[in-house]
Protein backbone atom coordinates (compact mmCIF):
# COMPACT_ATOMS: atom_id res chain seq x y z
CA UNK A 1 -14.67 20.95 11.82
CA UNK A 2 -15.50 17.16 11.96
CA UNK A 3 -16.50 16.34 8.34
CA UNK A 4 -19.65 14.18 9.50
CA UNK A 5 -21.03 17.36 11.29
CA UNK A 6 -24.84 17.27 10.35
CA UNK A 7 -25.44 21.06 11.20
CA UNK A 8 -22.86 22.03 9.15
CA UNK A 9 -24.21 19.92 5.78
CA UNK A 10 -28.06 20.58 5.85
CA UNK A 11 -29.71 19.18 8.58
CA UNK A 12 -30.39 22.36 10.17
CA UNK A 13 -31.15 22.00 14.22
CA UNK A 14 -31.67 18.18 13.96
CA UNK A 15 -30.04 15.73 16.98
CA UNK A 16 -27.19 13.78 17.06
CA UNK A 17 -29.39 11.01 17.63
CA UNK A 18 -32.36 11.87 15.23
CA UNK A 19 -28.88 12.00 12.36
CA UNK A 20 -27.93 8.71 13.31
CA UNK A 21 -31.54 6.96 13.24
CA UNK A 22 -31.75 8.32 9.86
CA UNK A 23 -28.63 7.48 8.88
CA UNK A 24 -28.69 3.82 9.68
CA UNK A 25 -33.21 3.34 8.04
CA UNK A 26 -31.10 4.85 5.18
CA UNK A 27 -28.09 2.76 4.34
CA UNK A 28 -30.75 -0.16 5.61
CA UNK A 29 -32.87 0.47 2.44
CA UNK A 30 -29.50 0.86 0.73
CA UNK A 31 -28.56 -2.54 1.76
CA UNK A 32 -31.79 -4.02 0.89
CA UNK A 33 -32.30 -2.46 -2.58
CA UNK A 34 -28.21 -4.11 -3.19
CA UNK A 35 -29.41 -7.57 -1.98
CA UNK A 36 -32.76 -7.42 -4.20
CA UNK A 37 -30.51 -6.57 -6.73
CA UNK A 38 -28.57 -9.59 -6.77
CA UNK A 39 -30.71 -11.86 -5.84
CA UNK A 40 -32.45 -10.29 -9.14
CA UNK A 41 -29.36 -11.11 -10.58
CA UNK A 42 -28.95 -14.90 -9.73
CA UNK A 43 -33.05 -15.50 -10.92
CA UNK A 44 -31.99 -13.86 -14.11
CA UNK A 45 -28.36 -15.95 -14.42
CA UNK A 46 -30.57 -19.59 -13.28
CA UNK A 47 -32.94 -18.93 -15.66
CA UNK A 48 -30.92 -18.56 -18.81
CA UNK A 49 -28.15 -21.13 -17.34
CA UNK A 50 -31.37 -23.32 -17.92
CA UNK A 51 -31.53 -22.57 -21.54
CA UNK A 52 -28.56 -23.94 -23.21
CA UNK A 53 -29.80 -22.73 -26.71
CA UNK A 54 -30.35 -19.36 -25.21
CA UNK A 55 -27.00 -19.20 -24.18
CA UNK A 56 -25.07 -20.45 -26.88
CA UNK A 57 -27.78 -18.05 -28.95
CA UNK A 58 -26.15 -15.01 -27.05
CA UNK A 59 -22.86 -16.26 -25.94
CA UNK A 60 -21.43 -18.14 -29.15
CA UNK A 61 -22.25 -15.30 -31.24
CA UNK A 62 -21.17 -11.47 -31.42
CA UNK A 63 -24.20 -11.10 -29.11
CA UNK A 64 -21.90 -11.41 -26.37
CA UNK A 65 -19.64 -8.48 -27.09
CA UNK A 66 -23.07 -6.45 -27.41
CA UNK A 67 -23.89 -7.38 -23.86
CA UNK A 68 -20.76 -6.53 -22.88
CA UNK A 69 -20.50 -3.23 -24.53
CA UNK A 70 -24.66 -2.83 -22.48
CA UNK A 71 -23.75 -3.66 -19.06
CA UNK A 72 -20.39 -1.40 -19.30
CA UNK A 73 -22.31 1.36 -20.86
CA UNK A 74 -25.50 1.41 -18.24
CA UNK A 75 -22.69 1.04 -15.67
CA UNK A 76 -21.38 4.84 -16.53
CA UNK A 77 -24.47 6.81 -18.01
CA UNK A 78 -27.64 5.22 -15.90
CA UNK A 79 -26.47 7.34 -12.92
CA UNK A 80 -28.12 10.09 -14.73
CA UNK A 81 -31.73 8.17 -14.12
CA UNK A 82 -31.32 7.97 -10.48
CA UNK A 83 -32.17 11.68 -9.50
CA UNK A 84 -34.44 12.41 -12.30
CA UNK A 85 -38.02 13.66 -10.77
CA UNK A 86 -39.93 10.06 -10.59
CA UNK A 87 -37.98 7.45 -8.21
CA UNK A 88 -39.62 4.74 -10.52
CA UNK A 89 -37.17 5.82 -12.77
CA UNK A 90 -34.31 4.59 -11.03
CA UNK A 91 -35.69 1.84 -9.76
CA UNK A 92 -36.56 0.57 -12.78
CA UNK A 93 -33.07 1.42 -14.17
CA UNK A 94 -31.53 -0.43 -11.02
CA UNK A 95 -33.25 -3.67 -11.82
CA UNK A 96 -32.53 -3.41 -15.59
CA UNK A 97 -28.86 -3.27 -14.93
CA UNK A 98 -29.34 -6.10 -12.34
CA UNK A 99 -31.00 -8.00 -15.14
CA UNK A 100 -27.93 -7.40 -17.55
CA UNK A 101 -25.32 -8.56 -15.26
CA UNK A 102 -27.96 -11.76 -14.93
CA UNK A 103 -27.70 -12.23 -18.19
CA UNK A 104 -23.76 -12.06 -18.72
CA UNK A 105 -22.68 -14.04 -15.81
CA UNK A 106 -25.42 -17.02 -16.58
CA UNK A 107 -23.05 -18.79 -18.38
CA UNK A 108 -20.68 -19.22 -14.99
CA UNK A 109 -23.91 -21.31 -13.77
CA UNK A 110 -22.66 -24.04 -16.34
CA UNK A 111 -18.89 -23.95 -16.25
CA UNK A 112 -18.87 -23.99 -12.43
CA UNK A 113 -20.23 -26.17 -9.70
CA UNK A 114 -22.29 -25.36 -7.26
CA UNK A 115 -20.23 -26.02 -4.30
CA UNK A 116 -16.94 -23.33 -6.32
CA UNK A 117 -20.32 -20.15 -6.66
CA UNK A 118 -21.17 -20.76 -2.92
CA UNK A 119 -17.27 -20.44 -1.55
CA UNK A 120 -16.99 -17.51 -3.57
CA UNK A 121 -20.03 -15.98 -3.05
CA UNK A 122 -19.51 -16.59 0.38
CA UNK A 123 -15.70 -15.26 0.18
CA UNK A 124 -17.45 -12.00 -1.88
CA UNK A 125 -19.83 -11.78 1.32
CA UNK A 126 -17.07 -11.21 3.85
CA UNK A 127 -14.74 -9.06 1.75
CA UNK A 128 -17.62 -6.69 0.91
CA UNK A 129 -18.76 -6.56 4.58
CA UNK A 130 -16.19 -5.79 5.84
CA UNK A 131 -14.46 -3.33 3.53
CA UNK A 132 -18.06 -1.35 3.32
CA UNK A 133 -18.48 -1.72 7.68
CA UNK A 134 -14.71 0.02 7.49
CA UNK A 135 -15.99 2.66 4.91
CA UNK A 136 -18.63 3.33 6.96
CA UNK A 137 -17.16 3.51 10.45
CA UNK A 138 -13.53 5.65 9.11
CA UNK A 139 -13.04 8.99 10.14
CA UNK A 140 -10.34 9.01 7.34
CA UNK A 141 -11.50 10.66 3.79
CA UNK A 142 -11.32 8.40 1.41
CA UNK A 143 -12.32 10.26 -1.49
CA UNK A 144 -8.17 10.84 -2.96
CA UNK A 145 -7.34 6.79 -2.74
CA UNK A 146 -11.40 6.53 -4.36
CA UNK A 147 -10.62 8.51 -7.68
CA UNK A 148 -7.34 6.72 -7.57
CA UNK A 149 -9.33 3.56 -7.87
CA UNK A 150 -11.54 4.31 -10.02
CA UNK A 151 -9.42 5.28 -12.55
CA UNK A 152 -7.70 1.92 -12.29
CA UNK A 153 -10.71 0.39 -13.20
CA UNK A 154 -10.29 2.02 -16.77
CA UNK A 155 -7.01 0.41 -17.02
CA UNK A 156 -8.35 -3.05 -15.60
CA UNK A 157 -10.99 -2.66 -18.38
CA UNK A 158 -7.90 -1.81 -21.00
CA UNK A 159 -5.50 -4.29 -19.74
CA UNK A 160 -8.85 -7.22 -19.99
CA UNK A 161 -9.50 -6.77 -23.64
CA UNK A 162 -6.04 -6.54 -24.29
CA UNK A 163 -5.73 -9.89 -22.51
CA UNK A 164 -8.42 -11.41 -24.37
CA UNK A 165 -7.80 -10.53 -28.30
CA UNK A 166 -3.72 -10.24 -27.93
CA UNK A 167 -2.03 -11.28 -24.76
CA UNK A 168 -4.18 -14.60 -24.11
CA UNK A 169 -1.98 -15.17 -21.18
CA UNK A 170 -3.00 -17.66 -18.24
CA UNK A 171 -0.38 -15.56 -15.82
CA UNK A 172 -1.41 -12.40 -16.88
CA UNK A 173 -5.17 -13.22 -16.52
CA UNK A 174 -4.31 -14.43 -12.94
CA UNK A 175 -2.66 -11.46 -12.00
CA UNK A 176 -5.52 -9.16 -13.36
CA UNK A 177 -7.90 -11.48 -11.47
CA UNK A 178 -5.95 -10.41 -8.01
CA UNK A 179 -5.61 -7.01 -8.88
CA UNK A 180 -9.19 -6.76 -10.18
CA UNK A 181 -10.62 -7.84 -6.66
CA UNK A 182 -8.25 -5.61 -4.30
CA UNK A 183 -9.09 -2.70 -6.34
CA UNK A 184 -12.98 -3.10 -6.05
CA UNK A 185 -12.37 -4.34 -2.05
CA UNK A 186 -11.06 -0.80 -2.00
CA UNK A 187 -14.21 0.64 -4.06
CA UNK A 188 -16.25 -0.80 -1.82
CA UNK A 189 -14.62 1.29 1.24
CA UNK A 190 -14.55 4.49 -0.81
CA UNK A 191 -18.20 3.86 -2.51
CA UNK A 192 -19.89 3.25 1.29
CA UNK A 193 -18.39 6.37 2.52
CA UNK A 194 -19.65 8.19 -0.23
CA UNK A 195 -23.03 6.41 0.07
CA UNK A 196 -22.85 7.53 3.42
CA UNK A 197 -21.93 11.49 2.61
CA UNK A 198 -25.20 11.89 0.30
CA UNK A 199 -27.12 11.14 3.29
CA UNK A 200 -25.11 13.50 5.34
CA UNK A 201 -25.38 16.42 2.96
CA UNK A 202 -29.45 16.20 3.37
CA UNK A 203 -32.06 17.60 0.88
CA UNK A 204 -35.07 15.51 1.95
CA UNK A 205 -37.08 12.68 2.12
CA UNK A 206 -37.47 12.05 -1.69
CA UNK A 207 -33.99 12.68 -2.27
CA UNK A 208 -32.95 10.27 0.37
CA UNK A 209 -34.70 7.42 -1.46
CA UNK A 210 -33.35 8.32 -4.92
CA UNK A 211 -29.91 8.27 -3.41
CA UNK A 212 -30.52 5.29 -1.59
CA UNK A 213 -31.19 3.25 -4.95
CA UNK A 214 -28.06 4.89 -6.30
CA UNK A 215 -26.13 3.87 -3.45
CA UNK A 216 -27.59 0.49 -4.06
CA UNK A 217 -26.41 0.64 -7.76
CA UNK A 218 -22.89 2.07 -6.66
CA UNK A 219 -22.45 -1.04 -4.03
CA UNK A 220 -23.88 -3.89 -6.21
CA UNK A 221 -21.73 -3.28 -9.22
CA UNK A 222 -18.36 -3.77 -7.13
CA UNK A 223 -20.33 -6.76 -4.93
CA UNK A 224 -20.72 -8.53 -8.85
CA UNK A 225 -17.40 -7.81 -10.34
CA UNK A 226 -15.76 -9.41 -7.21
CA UNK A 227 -17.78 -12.19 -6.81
CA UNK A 228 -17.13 -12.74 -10.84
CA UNK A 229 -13.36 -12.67 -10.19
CA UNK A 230 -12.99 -14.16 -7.02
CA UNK A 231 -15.20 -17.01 -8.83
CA UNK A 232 -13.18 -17.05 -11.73
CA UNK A 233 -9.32 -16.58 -9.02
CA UNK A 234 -10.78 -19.91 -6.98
CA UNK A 235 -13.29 -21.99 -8.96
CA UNK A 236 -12.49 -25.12 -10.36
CA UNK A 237 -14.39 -26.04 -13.67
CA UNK A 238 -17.28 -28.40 -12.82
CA UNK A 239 -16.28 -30.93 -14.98
């Protein structure tokens, strides 16, 4: 039985066509609450770029490492806030992590020029599309090459602060920057099929939009780290 089957995951005696109308107002909202989310994100990153004191305040100081330590964290336990009973909630969740990455990449604002964040925003832009239209469109399960990948992400995370207090290798740190964005170009694949399976598997209206901010949160983490390390694999400091 064809995995996408809606009869056979909740939907009951709904159409073919009624499913796929659904399907595609859902992962629009999904794709909408992602772009608010880092558009969020760049506000948030302008702003404090245009504070110098505020970001030598946070970023020459062990400030940083507690930012660090805030986005990771709210990356693994805020999924818990998406499906609690008030929607608010999550959104409000969503945008706080949006406001956190805002916060930790506003220093890039000031050690790259403008012309190095639009190439690799623009680079990010057709990566993620096209990786997520592939997710989205494969009949192929994804879900054994997705846990796979997202337990590489724990050794990315290992192998980075080993990088940073012991290795302090230029090599190594381009190497991790190549690995870092194939691993999340696959995430993105895995993460929009998943995205795409919550819908499937039904339960309602009100569930729909709490899982459509989660699949917002799920997407716009991996669209950030790429964009940070495809920034950081092809920008050229400013000055």
């Amino acid at each position: 039985m064809n995995q996408y089957d809606p009869r056979s995951v909740g939907y009951g005696q709904a159409s073919r066509a009624e499913i796929d109308e659904g399907l595609r107002a859902y992962m629009l909202r999904v794709y909408n609450y992602m772009c608010l989310g880092i558009a969020f994100t760049g506000i948030v990153a302008m702003f404090v770029a245009s504070q110098p004191q505020l970001v030598f305040m946070i970023f020459g100081s062990p400030l940083k490492w507690v930012l660090f330590a805030a986005v990771i964290g709210f990356g693994f336990f805020a999924p818990k806030l998406f499906f609690s009973n008030n929607q608010l909630v999550g959104q409000v969740a969503f945008f706080s992590y949006a406001g956190l990455w805002g916060l930790w990449i506003a220093p890039m604002a000031l050690m790259y020029s403008g012309a190095d964040i639009s190439r690799a925003f623009f680079i990010t832009s057709a990566m993620f599309a096209g990786m997520s239209l592939y997710g989205y469109t494969t009949k192929k399960d994804l879900s054994g090459i997705g846990r796979f990948l997202a337990l590489a992400t724990i050794g990315i995370l290992i192998a980075l602060l080993a990088n940073i207090f012991i290795f302090e290798s230029s090599i190594f740190d381009t190497i991790l920057s190549v690995v870092v964005v194939l691993v999340f170009a696959g995430l993105t694949a895995y993460e929009t099929q998943q995205v795409k399976n919550m819908y499937v598997a039904g339960h309602g209206q009100n569930a729909n939009d709490q899982k459509a901010v989660f699949g917002a949160f799920l997407l716009y983490g991996t669209f950030v780290t790429m964009f940070i390390w495809i920034l950081h694999l092809f920008g050229g400091n400013s000055d």
